[in-house]
Protein backbone atom coordinates (compact mmCIF):
# COMPACT_ATOMS: atom_id res chain seq x y z
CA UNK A 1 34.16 42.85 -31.19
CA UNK A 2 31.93 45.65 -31.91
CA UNK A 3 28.45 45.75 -30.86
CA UNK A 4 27.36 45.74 -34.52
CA UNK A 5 29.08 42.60 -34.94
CA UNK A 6 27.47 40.96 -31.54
CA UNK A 7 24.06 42.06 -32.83
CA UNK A 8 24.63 40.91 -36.56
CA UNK A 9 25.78 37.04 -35.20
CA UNK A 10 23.01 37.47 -32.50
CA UNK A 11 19.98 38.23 -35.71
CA UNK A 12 21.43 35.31 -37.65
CA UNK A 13 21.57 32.94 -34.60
CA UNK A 14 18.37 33.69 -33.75
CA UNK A 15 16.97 33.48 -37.29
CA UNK A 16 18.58 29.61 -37.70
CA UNK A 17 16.93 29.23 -34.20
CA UNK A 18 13.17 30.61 -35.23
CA UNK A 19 13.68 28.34 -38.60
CA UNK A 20 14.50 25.19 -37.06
CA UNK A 21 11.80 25.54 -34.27
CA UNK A 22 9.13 26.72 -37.06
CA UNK A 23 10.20 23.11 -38.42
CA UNK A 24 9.95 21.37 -35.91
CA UNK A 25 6.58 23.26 -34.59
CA UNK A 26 4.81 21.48 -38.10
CA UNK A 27 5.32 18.18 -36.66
CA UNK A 28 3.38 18.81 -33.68
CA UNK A 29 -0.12 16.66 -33.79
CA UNK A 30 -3.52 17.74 -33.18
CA UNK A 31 -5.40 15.35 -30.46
CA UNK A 32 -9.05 14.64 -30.47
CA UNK A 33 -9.19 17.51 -27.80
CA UNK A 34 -7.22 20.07 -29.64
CA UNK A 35 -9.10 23.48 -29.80
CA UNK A 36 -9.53 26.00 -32.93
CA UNK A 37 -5.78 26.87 -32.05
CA UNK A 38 -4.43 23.50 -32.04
CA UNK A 39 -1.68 22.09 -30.11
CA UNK A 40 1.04 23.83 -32.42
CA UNK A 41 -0.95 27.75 -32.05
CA UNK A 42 1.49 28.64 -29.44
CA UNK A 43 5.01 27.24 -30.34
CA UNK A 44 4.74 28.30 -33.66
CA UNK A 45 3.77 31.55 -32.80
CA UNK A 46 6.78 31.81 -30.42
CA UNK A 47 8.68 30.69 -33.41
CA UNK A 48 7.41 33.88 -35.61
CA UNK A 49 7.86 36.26 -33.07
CA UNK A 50 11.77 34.76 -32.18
CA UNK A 51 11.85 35.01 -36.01
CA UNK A 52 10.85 38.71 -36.60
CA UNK A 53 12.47 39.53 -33.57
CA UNK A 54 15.54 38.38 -34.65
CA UNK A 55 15.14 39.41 -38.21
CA UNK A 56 14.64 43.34 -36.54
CA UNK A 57 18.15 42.76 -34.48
CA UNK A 58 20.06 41.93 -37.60
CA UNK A 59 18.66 44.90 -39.84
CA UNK A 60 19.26 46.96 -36.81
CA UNK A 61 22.61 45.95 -37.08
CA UNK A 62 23.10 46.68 -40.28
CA UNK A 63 21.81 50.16 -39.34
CA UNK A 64 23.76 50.59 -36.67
CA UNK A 65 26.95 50.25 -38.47
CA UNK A 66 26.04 51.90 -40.75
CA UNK A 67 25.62 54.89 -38.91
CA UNK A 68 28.99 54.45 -37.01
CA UNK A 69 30.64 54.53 -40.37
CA UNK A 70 29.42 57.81 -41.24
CA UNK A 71 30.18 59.46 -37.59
CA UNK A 72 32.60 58.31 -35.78
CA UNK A 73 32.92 60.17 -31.94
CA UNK A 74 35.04 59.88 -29.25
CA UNK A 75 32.31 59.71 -26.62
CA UNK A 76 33.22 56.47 -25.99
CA UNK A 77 31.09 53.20 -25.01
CA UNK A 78 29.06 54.78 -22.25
CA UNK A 79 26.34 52.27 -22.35
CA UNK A 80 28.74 49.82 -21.05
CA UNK A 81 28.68 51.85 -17.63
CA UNK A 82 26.49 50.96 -14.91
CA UNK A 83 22.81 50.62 -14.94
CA UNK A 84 22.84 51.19 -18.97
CA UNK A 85 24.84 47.90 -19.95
CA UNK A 86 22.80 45.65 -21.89
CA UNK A 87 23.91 42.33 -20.05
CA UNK A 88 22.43 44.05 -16.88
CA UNK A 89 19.40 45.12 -18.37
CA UNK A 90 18.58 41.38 -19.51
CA UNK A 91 19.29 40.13 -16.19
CA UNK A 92 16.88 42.62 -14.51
CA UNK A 93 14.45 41.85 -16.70
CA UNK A 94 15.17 38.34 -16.49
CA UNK A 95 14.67 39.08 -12.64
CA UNK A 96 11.52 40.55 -13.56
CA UNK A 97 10.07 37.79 -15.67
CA UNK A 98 11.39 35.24 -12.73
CA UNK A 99 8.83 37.14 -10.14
CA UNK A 100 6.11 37.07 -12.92
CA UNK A 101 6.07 33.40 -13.28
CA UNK A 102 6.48 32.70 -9.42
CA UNK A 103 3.56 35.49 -8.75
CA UNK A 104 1.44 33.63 -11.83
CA UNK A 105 -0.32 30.92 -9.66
CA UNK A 106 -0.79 32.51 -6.85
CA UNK A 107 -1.99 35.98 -8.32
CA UNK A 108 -3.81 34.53 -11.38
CA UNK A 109 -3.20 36.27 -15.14
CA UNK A 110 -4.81 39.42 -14.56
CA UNK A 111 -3.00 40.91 -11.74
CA UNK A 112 -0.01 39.34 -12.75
CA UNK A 113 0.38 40.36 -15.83
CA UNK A 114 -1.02 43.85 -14.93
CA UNK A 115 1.91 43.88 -12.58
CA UNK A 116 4.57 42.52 -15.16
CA UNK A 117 3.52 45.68 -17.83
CA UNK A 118 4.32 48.22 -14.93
CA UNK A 119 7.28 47.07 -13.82
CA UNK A 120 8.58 46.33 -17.49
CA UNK A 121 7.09 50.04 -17.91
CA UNK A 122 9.12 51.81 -14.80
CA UNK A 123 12.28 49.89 -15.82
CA UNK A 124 11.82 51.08 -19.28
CA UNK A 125 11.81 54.72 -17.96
CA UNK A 126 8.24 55.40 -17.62
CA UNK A 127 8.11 57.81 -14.44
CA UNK A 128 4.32 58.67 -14.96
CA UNK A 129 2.74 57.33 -12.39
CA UNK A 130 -1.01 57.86 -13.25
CA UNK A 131 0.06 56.34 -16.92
CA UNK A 132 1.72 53.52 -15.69
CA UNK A 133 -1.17 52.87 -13.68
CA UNK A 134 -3.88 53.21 -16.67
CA UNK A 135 -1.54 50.92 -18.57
CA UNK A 136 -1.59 48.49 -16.00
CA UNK A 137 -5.27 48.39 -15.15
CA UNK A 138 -6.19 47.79 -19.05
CA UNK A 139 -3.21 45.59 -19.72
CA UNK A 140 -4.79 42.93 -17.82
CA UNK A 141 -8.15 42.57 -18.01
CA UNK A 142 -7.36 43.34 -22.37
CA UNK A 143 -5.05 40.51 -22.18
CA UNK A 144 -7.05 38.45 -20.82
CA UNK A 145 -10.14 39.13 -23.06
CA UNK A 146 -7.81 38.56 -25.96
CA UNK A 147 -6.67 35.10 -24.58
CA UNK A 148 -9.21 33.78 -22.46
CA UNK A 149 -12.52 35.24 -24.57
CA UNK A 150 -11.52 35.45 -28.44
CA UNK A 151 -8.66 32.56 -28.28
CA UNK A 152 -10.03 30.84 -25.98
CA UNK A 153 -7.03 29.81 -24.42
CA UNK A 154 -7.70 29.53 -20.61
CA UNK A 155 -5.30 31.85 -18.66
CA UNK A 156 -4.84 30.78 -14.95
CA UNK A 157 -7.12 32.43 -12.15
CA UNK A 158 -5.07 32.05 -9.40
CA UNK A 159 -4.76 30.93 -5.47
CA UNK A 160 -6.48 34.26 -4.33
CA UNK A 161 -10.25 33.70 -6.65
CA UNK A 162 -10.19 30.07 -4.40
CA UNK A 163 -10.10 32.05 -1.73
CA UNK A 164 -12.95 33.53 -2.32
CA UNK A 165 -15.47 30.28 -2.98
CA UNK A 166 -15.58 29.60 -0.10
């Protein structure tokens, strides 16, 4: 099976996913306590984003073979070698996600996620260290704003602020 094809079944999965949790997502009830986002805010944006997400995969399927149709080489599958195969790039950044969630509590949002957007950064190939860096100093404290300030969705503070108290 080609890796147009994997992609192509992959988008449309994905799209009957998104469209059956967007359904479901509607159903969700707002309590007396429910903020300006309401208790559905979240899944249902999950839902768009597995949505889009999956609608991108499936046109860049269509792309894809596309192209291979109009060049075909013999340079073989070489992303299937090694470090570049896409099964072992989801499981290190599976990995990755794993050590985000574990650090979450104990780290709080802000450092965590400032460490999650430089080590998705380095494993996406980013070498500069001084960028990585900037990115990961504004990543969290912007994230946080966004979530914390204009959603007002409270992000955890973590083990190390109780620390401090006192």
């Amino acid at each position: 099976m080609s890796d147009s094809l994997v992609d192509r079944i992959a988008g449309i999965l994905g799209l009957l996913l998104a469209s059956v949790y967007l359904v479901f997502t509607r159903g969700i009830e707002d309590s007396m306590l429910a903020d300006a986002v309401g208790a559905a805010g979240v899944p249902t944006g999950v839902g768009v984003v597995l949505f889009l997400a999956s609608l991108l995969l499936f046109i860049k399927s269509l792309k894809k073979s596309a192209v291979k149709a109009e060049s075909k080489s013999d340079d073989g599958d070489k992303a299937a070698e090694g470090f570049e195969h896409p099964h072992r790039q989801a499981a290190i950044l599976l990995a990755i996600l794993i050590v985000y969630v574990s650090l979450l509590p104990v780290l709080g949002y802000v450092l965590s996620i400032g460490l999650l957007v430089g080590s998705v950064a380095w494993f996406g190939g980013a070498r500069k260290l001084r960028t990585i860096g900037v990115c990961m100093l504004v990543a969290g404290p912007f994230l946080w704003f966004l979530f914390d300030w204009l959603l007002e969705i409270h992000m955890p503070v973590g083990l190390w602020a109780q620390w401090f108290k006192g």
